[in-house]
N, C-alpha and C. Protein backbone atom coordinates (compact mmCIF):
# COMPACT_ATOMS: atom_id res chain seq x y z
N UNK A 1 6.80 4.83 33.22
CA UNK A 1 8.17 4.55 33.62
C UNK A 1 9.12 4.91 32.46
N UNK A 2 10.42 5.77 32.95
CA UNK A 2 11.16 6.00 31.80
C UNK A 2 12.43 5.22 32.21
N UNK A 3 13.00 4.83 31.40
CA UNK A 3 14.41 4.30 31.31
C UNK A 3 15.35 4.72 30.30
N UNK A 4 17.24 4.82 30.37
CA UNK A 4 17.68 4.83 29.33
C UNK A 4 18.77 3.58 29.03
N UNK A 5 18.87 3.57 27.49
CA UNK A 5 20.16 2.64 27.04
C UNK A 5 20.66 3.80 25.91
N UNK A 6 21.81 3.12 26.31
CA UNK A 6 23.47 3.70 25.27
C UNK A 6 22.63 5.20 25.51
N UNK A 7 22.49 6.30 24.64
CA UNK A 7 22.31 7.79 25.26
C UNK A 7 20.95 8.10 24.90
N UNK A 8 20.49 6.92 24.81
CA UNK A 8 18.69 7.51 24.61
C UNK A 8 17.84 6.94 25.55
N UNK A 9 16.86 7.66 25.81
CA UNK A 9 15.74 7.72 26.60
C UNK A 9 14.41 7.19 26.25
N UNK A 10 13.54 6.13 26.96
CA UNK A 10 12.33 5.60 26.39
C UNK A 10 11.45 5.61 27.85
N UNK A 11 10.59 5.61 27.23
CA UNK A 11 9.21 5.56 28.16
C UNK A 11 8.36 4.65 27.55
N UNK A 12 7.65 3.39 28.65
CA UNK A 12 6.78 3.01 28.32
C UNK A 12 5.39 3.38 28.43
N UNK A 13 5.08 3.30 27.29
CA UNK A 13 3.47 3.78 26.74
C UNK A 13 2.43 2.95 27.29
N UNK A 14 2.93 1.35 26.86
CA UNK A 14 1.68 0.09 27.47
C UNK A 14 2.72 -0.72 27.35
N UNK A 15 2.17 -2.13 28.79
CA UNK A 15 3.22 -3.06 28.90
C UNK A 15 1.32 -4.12 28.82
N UNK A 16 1.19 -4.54 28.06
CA UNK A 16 0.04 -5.27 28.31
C UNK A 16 0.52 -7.19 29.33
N UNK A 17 -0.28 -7.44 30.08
CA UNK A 17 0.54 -8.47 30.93
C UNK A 17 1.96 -7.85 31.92
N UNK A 18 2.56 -6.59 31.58
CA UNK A 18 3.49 -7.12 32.51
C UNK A 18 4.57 -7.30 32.07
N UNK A 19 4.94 -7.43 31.18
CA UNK A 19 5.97 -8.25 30.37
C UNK A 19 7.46 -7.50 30.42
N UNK A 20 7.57 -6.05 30.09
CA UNK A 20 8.67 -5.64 30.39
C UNK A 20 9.75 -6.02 31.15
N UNK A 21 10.88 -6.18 30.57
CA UNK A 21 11.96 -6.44 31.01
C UNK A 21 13.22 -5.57 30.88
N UNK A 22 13.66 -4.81 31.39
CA UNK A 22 14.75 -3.77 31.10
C UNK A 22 15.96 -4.42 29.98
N UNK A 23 16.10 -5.96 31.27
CA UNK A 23 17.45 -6.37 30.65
C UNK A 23 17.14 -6.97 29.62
N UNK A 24 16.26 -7.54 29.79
CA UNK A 24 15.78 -8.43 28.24
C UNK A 24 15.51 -6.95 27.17
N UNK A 25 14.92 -6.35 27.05
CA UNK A 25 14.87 -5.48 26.03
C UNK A 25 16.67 -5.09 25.44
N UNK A 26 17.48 -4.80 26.54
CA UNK A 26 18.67 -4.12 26.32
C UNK A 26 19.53 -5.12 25.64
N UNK A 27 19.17 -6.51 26.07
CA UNK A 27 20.09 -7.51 25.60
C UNK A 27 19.86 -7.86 24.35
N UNK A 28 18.02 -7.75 23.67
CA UNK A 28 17.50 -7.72 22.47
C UNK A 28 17.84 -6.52 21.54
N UNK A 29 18.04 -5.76 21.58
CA UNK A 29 18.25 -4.28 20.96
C UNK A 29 19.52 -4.49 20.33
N UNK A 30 19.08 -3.73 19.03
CA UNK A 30 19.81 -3.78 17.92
C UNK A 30 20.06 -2.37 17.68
N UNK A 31 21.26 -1.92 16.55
CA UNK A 31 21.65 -0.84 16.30
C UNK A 31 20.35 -0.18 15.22
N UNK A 32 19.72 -1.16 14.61
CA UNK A 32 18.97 -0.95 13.43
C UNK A 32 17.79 -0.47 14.25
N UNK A 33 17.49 -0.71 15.11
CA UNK A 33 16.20 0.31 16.17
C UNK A 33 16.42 1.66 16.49
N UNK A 34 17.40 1.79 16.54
CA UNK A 34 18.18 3.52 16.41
C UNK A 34 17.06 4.39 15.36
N UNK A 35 16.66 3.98 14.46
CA UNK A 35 16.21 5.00 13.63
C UNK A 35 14.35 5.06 13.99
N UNK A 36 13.97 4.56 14.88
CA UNK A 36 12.55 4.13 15.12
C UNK A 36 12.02 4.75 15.70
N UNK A 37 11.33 5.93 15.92
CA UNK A 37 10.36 6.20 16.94
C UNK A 37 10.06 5.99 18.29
N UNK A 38 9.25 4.32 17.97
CA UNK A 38 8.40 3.73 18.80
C UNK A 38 9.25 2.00 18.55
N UNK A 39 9.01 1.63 19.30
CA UNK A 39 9.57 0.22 19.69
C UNK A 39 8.75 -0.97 20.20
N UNK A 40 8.14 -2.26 19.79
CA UNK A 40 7.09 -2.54 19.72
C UNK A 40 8.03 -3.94 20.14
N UNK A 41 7.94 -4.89 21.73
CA UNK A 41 8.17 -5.66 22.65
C UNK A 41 7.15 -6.53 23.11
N UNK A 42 7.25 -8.01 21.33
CA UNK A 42 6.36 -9.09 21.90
C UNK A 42 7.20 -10.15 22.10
N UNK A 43 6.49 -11.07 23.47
CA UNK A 43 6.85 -12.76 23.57
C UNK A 43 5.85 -13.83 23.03
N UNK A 44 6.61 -14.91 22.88
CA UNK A 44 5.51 -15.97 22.57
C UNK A 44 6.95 -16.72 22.10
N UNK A 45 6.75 -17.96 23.01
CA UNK A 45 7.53 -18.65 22.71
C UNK A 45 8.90 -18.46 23.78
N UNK A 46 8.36 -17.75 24.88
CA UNK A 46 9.75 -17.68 25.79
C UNK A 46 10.29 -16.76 24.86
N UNK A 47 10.55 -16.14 24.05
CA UNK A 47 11.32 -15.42 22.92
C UNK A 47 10.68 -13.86 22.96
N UNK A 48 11.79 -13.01 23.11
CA UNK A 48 11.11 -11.72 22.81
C UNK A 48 11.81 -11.30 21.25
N UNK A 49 11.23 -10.33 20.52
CA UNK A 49 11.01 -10.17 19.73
C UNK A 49 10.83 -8.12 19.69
N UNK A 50 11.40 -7.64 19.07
CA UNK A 50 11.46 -6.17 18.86
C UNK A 50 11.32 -5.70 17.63
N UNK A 51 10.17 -4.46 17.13
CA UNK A 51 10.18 -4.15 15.51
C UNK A 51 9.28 -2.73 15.90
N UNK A 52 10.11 -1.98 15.12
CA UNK A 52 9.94 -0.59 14.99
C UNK A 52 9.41 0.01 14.01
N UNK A 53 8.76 1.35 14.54
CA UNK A 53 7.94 1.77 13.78
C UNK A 53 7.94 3.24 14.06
N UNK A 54 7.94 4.26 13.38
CA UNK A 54 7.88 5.57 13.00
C UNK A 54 6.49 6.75 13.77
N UNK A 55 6.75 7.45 14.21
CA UNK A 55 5.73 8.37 14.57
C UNK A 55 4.71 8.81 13.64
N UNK A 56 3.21 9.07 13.52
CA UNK A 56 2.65 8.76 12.50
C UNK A 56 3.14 9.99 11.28
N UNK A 57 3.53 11.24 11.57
CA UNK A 57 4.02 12.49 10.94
C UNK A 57 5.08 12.44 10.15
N UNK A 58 5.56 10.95 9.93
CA UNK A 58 6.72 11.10 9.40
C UNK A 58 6.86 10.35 8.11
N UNK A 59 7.14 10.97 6.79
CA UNK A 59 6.69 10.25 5.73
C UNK A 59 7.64 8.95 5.19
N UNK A 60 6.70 8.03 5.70
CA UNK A 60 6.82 6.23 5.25
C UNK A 60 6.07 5.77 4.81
N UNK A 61 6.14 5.06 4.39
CA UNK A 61 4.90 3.82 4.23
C UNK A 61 4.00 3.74 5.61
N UNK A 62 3.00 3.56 5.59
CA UNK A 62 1.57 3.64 6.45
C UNK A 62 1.87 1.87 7.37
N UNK A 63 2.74 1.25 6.71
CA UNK A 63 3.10 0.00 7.61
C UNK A 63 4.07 0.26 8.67
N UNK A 64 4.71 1.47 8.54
CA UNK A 64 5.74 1.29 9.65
C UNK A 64 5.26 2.26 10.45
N UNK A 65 4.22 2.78 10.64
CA UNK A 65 4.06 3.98 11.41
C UNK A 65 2.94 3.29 12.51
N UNK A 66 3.27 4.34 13.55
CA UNK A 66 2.65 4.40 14.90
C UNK A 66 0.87 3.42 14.92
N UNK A 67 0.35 4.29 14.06
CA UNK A 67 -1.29 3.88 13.79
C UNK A 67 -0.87 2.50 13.70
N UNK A 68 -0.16 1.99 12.87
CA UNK A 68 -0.19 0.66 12.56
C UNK A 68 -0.32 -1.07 13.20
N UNK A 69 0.51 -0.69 14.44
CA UNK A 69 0.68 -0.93 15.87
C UNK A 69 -0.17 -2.11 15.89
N UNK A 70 -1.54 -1.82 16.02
CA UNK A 70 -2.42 -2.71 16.33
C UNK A 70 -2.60 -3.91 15.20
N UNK A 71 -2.60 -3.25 13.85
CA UNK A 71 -2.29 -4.18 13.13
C UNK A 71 -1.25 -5.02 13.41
N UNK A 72 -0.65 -4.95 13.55
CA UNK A 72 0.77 -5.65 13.47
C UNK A 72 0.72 -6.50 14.88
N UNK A 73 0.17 -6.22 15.44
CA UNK A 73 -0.16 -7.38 16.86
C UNK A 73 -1.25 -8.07 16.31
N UNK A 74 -1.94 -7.29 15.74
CA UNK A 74 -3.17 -8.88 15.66
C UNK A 74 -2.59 -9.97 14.45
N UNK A 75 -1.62 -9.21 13.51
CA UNK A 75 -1.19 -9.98 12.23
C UNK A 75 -0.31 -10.63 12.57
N UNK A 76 0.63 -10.13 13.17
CA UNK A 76 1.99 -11.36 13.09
C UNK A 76 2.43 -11.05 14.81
N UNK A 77 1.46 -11.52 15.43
CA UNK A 77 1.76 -11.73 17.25
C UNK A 77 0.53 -12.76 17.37
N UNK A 78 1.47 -13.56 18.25
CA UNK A 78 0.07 -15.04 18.71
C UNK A 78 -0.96 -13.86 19.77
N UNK A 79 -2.31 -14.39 19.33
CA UNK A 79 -3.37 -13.78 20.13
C UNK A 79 -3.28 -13.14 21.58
N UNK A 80 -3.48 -12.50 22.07
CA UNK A 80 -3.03 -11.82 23.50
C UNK A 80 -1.71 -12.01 24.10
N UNK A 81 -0.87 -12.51 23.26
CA UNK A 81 0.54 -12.47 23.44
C UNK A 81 1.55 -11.12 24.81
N UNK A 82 1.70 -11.08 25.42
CA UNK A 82 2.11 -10.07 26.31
C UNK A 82 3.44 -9.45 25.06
N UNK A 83 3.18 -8.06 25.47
CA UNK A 83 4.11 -7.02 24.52
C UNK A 83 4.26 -5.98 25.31
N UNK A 84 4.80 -4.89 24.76
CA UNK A 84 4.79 -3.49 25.31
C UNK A 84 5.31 -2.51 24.36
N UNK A 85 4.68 -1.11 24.10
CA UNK A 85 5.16 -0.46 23.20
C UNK A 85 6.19 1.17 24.55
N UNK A 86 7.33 1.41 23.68
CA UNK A 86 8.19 2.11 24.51
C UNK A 86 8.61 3.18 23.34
N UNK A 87 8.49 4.54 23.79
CA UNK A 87 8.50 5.22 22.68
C UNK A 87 9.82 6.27 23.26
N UNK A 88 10.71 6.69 22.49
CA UNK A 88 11.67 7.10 22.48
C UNK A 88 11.53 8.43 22.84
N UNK A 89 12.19 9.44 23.51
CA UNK A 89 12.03 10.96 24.45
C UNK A 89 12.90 11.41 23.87
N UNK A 90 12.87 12.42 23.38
CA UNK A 90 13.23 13.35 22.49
C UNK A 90 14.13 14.28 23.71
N UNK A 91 15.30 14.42 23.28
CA UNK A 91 16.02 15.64 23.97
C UNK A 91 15.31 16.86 24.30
């Protein structure tokens, strides 16, 4: 499924559970996600939560990039927590 906000375009990759929410993502979204790749959409706690991360080709630190992903759900997301990763479409 693709969707857009303000003039960019995302597609979700994995919604594990279900969880996606258009409006909830749009109402969560920050200007500072603008520079991200990939877009990484966990709850826990009734609370969603958004943190971005870089395509793996692109030189950062190895924490903010794509591969990382899984880390970063098992480290700082409660255990099977419903999320979804939505990756940004390139003109």
């Amino acid at each position: 499924m693709e969707f857009k906000y303000k003039n960019m375009k995302f597609k979700i990759v994995k919604d594990f559970k279900e969880c996606f929410n258009e409006e909830a993502f749009i109402e969560r979204y920050a200007h500072v996600l603008d520079k991200y790749d990939v877009i990484v959409g966990d709850i826990s706690a009734e609370m969603l939560r958004l943190k971005g991360f870089y395509n793996d080709n692109t030189k950062v630190e190895t924490e903010f990039k794509y591969k990382n992903i899984k880390k970063y759900l098992r480290n700082s997301c409660a255990y099977e927590c419903p999320h979804y990763i939505v990756k940004r479409v390139k003109k």
